[in-house]
C-alpha atoms as a PDB file:
ATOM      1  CA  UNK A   1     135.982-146.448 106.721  1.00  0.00           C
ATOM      2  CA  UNK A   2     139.068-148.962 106.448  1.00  0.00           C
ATOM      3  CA  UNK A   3     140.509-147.192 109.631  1.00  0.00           C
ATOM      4  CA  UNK A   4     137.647-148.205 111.660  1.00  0.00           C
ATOM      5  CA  UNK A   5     137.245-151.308 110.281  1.00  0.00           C
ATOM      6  CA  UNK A   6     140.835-152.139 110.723  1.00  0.00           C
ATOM      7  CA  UNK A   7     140.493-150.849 114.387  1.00  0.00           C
ATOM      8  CA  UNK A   8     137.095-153.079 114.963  1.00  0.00           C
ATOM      9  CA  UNK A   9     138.750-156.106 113.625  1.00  0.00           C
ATOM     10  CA  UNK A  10     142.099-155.731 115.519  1.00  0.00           C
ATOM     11  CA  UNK A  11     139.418-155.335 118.635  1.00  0.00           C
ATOM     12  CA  UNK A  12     137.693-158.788 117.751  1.00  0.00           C
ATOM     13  CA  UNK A  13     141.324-160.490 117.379  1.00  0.00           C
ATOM     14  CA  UNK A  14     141.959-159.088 120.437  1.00  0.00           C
ATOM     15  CA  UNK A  15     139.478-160.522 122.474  1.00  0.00           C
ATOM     16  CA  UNK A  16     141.285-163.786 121.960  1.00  0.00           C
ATOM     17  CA  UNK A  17     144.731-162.317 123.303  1.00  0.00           C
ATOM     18  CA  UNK A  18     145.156-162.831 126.742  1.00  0.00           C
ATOM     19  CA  UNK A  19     145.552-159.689 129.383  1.00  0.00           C
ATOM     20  CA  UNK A  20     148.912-158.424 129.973  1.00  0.00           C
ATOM     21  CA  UNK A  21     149.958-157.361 133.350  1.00  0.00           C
ATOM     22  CA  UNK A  22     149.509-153.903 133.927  1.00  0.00           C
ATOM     23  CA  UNK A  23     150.830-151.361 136.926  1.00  0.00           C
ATOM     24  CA  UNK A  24     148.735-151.712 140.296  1.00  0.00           C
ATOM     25  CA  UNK A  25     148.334-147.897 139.937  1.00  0.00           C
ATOM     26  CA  UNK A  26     145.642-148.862 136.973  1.00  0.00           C
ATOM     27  CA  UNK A  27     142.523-149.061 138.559  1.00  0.00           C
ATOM     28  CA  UNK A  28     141.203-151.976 136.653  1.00  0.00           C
ATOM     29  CA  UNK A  29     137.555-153.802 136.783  1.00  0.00           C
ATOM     30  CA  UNK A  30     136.803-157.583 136.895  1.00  0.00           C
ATOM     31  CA  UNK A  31     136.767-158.582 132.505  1.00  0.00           C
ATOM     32  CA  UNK A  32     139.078-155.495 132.119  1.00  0.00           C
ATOM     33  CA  UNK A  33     141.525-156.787 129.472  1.00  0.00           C
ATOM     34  CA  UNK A  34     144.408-154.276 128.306  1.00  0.00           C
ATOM     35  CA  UNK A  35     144.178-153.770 124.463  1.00  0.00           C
ATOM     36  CA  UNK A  36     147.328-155.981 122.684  1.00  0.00           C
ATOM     37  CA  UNK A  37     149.754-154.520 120.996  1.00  0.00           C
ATOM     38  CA  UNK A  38     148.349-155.387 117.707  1.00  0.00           C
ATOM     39  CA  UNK A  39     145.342-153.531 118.533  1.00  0.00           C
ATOM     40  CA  UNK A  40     146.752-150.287 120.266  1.00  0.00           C
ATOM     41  CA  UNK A  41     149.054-150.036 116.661  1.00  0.00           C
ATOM     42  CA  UNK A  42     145.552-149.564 114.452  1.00  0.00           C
ATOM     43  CA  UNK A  43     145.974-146.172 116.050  1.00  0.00           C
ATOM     44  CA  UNK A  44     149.264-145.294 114.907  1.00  0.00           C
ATOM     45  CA  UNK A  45     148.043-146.488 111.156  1.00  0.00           C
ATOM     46  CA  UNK A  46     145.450-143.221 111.987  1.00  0.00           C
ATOM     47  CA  UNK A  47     142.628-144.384 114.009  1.00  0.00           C
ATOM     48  CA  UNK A  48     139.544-142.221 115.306  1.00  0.00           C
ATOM     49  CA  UNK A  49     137.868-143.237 118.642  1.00  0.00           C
ATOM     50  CA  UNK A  50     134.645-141.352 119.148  1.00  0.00           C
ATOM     51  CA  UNK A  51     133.409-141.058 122.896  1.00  0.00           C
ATOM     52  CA  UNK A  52     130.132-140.927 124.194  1.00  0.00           C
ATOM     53  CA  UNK A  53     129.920-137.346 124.579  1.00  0.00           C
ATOM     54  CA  UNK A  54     130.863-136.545 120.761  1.00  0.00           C
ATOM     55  CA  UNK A  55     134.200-136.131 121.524  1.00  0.00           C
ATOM     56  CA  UNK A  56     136.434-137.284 119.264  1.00  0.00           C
ATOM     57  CA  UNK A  57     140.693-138.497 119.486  1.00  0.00           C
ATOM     58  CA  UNK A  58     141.977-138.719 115.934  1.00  0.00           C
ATOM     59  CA  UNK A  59     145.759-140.618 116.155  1.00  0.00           C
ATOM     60  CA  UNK A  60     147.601-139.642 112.612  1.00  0.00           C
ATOM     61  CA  UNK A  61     150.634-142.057 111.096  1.00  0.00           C
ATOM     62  CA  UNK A  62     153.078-139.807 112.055  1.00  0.00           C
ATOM     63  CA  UNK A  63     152.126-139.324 115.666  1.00  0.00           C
ATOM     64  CA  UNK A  64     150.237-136.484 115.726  1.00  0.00           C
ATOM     65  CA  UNK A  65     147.175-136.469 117.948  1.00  0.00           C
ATOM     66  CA  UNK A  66     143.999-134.456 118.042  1.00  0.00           C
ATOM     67  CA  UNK A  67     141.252-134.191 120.132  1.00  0.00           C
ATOM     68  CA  UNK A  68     138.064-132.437 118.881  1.00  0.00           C
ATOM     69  CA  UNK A  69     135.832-131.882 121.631  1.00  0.00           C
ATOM     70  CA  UNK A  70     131.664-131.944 121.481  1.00  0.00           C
ATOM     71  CA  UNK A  71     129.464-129.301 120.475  1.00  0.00           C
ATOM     72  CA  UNK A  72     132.289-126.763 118.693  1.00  0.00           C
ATOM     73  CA  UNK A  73     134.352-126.839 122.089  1.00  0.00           C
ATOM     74  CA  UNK A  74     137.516-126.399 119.698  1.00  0.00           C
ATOM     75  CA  UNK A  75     140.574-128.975 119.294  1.00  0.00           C
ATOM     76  CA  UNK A  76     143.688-129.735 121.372  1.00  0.00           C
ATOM     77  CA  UNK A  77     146.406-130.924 119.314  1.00  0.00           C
ATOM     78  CA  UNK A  78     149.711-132.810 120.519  1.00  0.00           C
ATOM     79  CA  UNK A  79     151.612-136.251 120.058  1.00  0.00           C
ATOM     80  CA  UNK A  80     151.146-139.338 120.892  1.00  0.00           C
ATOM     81  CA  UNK A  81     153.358-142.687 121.897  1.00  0.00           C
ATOM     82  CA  UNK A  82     152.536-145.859 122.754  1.00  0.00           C
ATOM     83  CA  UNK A  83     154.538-147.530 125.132  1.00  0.00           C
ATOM     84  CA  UNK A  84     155.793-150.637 125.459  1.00  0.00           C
ATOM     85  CA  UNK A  85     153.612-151.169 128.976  1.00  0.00           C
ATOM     86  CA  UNK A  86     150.375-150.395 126.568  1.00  0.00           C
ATOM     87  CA  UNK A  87     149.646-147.265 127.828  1.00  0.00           C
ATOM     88  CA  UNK A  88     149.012-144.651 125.230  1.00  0.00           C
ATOM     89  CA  UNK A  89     150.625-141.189 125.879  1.00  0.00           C
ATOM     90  CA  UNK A  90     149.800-137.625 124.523  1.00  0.00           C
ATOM     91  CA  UNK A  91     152.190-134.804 124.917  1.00  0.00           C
ATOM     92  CA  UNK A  92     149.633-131.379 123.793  1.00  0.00           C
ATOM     93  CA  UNK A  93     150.852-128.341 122.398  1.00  0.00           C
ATOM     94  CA  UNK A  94     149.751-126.407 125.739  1.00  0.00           C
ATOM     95  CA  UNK A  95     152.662-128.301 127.271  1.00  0.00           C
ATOM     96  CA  UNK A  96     150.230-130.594 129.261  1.00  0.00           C
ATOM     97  CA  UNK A  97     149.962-134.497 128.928  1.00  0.00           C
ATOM     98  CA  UNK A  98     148.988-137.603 130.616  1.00  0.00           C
ATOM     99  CA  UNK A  99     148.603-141.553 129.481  1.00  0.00           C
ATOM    100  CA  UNK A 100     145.910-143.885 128.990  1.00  0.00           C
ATOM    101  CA  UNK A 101     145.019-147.230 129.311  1.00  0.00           C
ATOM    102  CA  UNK A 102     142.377-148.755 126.567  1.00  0.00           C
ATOM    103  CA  UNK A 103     140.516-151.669 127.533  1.00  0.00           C
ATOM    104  CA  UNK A 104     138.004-154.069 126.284  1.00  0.00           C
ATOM    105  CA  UNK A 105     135.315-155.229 128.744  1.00  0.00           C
ATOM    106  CA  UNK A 106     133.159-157.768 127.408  1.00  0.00           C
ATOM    107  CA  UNK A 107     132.737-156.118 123.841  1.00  0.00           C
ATOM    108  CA  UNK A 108     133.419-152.312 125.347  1.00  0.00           C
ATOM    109  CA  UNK A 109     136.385-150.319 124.755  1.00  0.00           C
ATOM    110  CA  UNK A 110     137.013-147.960 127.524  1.00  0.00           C
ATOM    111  CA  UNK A 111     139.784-145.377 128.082  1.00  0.00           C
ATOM    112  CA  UNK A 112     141.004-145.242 131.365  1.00  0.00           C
ATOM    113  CA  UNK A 113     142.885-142.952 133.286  1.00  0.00           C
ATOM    114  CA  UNK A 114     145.701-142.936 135.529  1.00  0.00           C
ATOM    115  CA  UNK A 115     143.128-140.764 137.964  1.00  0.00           C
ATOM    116  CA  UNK A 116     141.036-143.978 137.795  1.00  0.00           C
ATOM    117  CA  UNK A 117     137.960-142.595 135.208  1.00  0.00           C
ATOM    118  CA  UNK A 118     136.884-144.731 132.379  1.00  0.00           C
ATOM    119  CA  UNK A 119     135.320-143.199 129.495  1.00  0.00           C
ATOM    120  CA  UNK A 120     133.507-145.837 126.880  1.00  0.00           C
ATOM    121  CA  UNK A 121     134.481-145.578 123.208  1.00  0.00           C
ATOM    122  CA  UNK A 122     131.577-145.729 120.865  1.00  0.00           C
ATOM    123  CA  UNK A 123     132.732-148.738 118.358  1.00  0.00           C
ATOM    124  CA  UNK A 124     132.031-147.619 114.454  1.00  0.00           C
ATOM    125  CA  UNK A 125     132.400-149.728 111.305  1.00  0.00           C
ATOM    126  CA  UNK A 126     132.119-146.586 109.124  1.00  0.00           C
ATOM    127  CA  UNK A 127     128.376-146.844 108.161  1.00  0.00           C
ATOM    128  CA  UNK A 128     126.862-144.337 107.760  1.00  0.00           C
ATOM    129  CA  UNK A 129     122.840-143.952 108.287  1.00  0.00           C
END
């Protein structure tokens, strides 16, 4: 619960933060504002970003990654870094890897690719129904 919390309030802080200039390969939207860097380190303090589909990434303090895919479709595991451009990388154990780009749009967060998809992050304060 303090994980998402933390990562929801770095988000609202963030909002304030102006955009930082990004690569032209990024296929950004008008309102698409890069995450800072104090919000993109709430995931190296172990965040958990849940997707629309169920899916969720889970980043671990040491750098570990995992990503736990909907409906018992099994777990990829790897590393991640965040670089100093803001793009967040994963390196999996299957000896892929690729980096993202999280940004807020409006009060969205929304992983995008370097392929150009976006994928919307469901926001969570830990409460449970």
């Amino acid at each position: 619960m303090t994980r998402s919390l933390t990562l929801a309030l770095c988000l609202a802080v963030g909002m304030m933060a102006s955009a930082q200039e990004q690569s032209p390969d990024w296929k950004l939207l008008p309102g698409d504002m890069p995450l800072s860097p104090l919000e993109l380190g709430s995931f190296a303090d172990g965040g958990a970003l849940t997707f629309h589909d169920d899916g969720v990434s889970r980043f671990s303090p040491g750098g570990s990654y995992s990503y736990t895919y909907a409906n018992d479709g099994g777990t990829a595991f790897g590393t991640f870094d965040i670089r100093d451009d803001g793009r967040v990388c994963i390196d999996f154990r299957n000896g892929m890897g690729r980096c993202d780009l999280y940004v807020r749009n409006g009060l969205r967060l929304i992983l995008l690719t370097e392929r150009g998809d976006r994928f919307p992050v469901k926001i969570e304060l830990g409460i449970k129904p």
